[in-house]
Protein backbone atom coordinates (compact mmCIF):
# COMPACT_ATOMS: atom_id res chain seq x y z
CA UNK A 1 -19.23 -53.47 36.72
CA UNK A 2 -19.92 -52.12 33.20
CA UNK A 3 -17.06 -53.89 30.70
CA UNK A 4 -15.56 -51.27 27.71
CA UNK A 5 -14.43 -53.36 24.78
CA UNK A 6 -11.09 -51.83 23.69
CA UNK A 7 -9.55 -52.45 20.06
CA UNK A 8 -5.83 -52.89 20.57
CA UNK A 9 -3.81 -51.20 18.42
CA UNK A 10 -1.63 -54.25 17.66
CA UNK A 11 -4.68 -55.60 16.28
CA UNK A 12 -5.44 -52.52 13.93
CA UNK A 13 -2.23 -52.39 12.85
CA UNK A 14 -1.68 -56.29 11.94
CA UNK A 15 -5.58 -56.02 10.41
CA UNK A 16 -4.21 -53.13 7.89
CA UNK A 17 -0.90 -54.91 7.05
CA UNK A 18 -3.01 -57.79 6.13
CA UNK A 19 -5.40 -55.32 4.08
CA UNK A 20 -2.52 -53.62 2.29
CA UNK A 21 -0.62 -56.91 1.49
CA UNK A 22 -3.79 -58.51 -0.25
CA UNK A 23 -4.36 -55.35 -2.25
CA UNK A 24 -1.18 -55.72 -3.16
CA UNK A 25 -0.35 -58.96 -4.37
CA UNK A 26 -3.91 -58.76 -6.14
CA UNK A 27 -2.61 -55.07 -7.83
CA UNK A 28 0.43 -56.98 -8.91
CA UNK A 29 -0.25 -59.88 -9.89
CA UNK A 30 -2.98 -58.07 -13.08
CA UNK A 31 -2.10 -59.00 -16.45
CA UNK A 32 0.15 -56.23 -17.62
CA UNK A 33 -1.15 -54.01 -21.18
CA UNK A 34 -0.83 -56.04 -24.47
CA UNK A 35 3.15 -55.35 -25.89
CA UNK A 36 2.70 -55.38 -29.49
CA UNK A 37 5.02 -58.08 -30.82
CA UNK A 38 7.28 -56.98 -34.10
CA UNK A 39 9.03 -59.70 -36.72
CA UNK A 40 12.44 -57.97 -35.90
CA UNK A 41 14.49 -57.64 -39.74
CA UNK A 42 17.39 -55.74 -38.88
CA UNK A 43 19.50 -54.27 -35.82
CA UNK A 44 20.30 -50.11 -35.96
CA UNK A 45 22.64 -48.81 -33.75
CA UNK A 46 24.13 -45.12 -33.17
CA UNK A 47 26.50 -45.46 -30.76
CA UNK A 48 27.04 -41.41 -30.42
CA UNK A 49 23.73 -41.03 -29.07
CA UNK A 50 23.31 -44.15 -27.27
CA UNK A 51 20.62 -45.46 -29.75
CA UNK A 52 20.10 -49.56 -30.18
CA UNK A 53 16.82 -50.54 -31.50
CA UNK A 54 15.33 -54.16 -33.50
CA UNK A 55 14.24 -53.06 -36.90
CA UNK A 56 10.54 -54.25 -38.10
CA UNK A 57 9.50 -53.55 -41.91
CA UNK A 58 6.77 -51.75 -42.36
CA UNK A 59 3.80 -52.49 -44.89
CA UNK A 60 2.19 -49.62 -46.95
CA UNK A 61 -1.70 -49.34 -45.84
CA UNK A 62 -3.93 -46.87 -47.04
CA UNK A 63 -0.97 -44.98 -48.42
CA UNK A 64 0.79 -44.50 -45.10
CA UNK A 65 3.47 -46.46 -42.85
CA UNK A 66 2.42 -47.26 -39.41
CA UNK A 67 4.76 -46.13 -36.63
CA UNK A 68 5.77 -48.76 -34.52
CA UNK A 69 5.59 -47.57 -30.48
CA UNK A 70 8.75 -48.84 -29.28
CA UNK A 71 11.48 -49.86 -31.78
CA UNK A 72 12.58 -48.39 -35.39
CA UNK A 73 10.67 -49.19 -38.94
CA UNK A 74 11.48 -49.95 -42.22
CA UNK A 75 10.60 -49.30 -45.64
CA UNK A 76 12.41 -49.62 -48.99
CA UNK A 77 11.09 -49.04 -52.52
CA UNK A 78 14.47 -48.98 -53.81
CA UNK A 79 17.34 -51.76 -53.11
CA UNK A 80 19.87 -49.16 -52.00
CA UNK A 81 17.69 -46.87 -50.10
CA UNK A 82 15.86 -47.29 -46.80
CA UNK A 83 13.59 -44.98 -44.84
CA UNK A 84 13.82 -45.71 -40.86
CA UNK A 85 10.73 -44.01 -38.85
CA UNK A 86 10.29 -44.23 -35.30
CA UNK A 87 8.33 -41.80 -32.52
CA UNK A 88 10.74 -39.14 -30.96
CA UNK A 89 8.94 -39.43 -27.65
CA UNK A 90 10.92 -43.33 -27.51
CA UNK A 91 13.41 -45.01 -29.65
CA UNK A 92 14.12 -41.62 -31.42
CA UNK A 93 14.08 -39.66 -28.16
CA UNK A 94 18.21 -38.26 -29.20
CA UNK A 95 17.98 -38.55 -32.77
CA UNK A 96 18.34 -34.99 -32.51
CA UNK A 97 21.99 -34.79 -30.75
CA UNK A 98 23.26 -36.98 -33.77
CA UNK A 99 26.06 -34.75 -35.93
CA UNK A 100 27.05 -34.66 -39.54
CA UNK A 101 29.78 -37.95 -39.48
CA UNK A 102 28.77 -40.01 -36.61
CA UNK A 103 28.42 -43.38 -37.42
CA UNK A 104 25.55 -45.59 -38.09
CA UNK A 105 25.37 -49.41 -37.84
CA UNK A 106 22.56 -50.97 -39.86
CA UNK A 107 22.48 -55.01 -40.22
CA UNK A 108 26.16 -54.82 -39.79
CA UNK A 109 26.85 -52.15 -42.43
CA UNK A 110 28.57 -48.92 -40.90
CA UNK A 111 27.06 -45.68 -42.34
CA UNK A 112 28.17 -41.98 -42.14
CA UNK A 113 25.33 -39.54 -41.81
CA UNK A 114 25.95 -36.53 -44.00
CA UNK A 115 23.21 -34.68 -43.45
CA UNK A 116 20.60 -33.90 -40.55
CA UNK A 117 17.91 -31.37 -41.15
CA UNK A 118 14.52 -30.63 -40.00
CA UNK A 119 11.60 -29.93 -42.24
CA UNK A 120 8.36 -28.94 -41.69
CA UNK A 121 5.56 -31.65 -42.23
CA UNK A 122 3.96 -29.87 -45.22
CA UNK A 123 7.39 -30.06 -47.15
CA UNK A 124 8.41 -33.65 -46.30
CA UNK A 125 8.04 -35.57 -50.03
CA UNK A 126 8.09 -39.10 -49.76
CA UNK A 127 8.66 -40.07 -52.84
CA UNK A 128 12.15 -37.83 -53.03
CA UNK A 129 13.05 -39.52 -49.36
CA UNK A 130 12.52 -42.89 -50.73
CA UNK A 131 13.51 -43.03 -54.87
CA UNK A 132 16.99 -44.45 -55.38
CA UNK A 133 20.15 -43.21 -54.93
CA UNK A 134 23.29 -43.71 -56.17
CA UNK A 135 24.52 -45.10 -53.35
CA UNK A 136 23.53 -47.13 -50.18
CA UNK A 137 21.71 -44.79 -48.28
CA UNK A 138 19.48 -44.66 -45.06
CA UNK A 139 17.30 -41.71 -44.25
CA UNK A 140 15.47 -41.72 -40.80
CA UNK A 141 12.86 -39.88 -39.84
CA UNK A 142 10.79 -39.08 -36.91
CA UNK A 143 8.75 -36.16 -35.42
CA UNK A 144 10.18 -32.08 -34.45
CA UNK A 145 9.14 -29.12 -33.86
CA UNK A 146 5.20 -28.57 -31.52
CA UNK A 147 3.44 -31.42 -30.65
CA UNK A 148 0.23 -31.81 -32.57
CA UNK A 149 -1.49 -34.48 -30.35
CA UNK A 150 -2.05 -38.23 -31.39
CA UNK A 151 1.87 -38.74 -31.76
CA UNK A 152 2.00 -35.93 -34.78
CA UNK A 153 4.08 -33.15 -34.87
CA UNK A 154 4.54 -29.86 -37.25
CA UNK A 155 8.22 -31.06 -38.15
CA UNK A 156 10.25 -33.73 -39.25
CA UNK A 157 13.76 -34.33 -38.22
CA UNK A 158 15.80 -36.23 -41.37
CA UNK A 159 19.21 -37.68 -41.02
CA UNK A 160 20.60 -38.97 -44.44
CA UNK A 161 23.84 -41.37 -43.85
CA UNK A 162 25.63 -43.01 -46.70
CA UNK A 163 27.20 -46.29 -47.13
């Protein structure tokens, strides 16, 4: 009598749930990507387009401002004027449904944008966007227009609000 050995299925099946569950929980249980960590400064908040972000400033290196990934920057070379940047791909994803008098909240001061315009990169000058004005004023800006690769576009998008 010649004997066949026979795999049960109940056994194949209960041998890949096993299999599966250890890839799993070893999948899972990997340290997740480094968050980059921002001192948070200020709160900004545009209720009309659903936008709430922490504020970080922003230091000046090698003549440019670093983009932070996630939430909104800050930089101010005048007391009552500050530049906000952020990408358009997150925190600035609707910046572009935001309308002449909707209402910005910055650090608990209520501003009324005025203006919203896009520009293209080449035009953009700093120092107009950031000397003084005459009265407390936020201009944000993030990327428009084609996507250049590396987080770079050919346009800016630039909403000025007033205190």
């Amino acid at each position: 009598m010649e004997l066949k050995k026979q795999l049960n299925p109940k056994y194949i099946f209960v041998g890949l749930y096993i299999l599966f569950f250890a890839v799993y929980i070893i999948m899972g249980l990997q340290p997740a990507e480094a968050v980059e960590s921002y001192n948070v400064s200020a709160h900004l908040d545009i209720p009309s387009i659903g936008l709430s972000s922490a504020v970080t400033k922003l230091k000046l290196e090698n003549h440019q401002l670093k983009t932070p990934e996630t939430i909104v920057g800050s930089f101010s070379r005048a007391e009552n004027k500050t530049l906000l940047i952020g990408h358009s791909s997150t925190v600035f994803q609707n910046l572009n449904q935001a309308h002449t008098g909707d209402e910005i909240v910055y650090n608990d001061a209520i501003y009324k944008i005025y203006s919203t315009k896009i520009v293209e990169k080449s035009e953009v000058n700093m120092n107009e966007l950031l000397k003084a004005a005459q009265e407390d004023t936020l201009v944000i800006m993030t990327c428009a227009g084609t996507e250049l690769g590396d987080g770079d576009a050919t346009h800016r998008l630039i909403v000025t609000a007033i205190r």
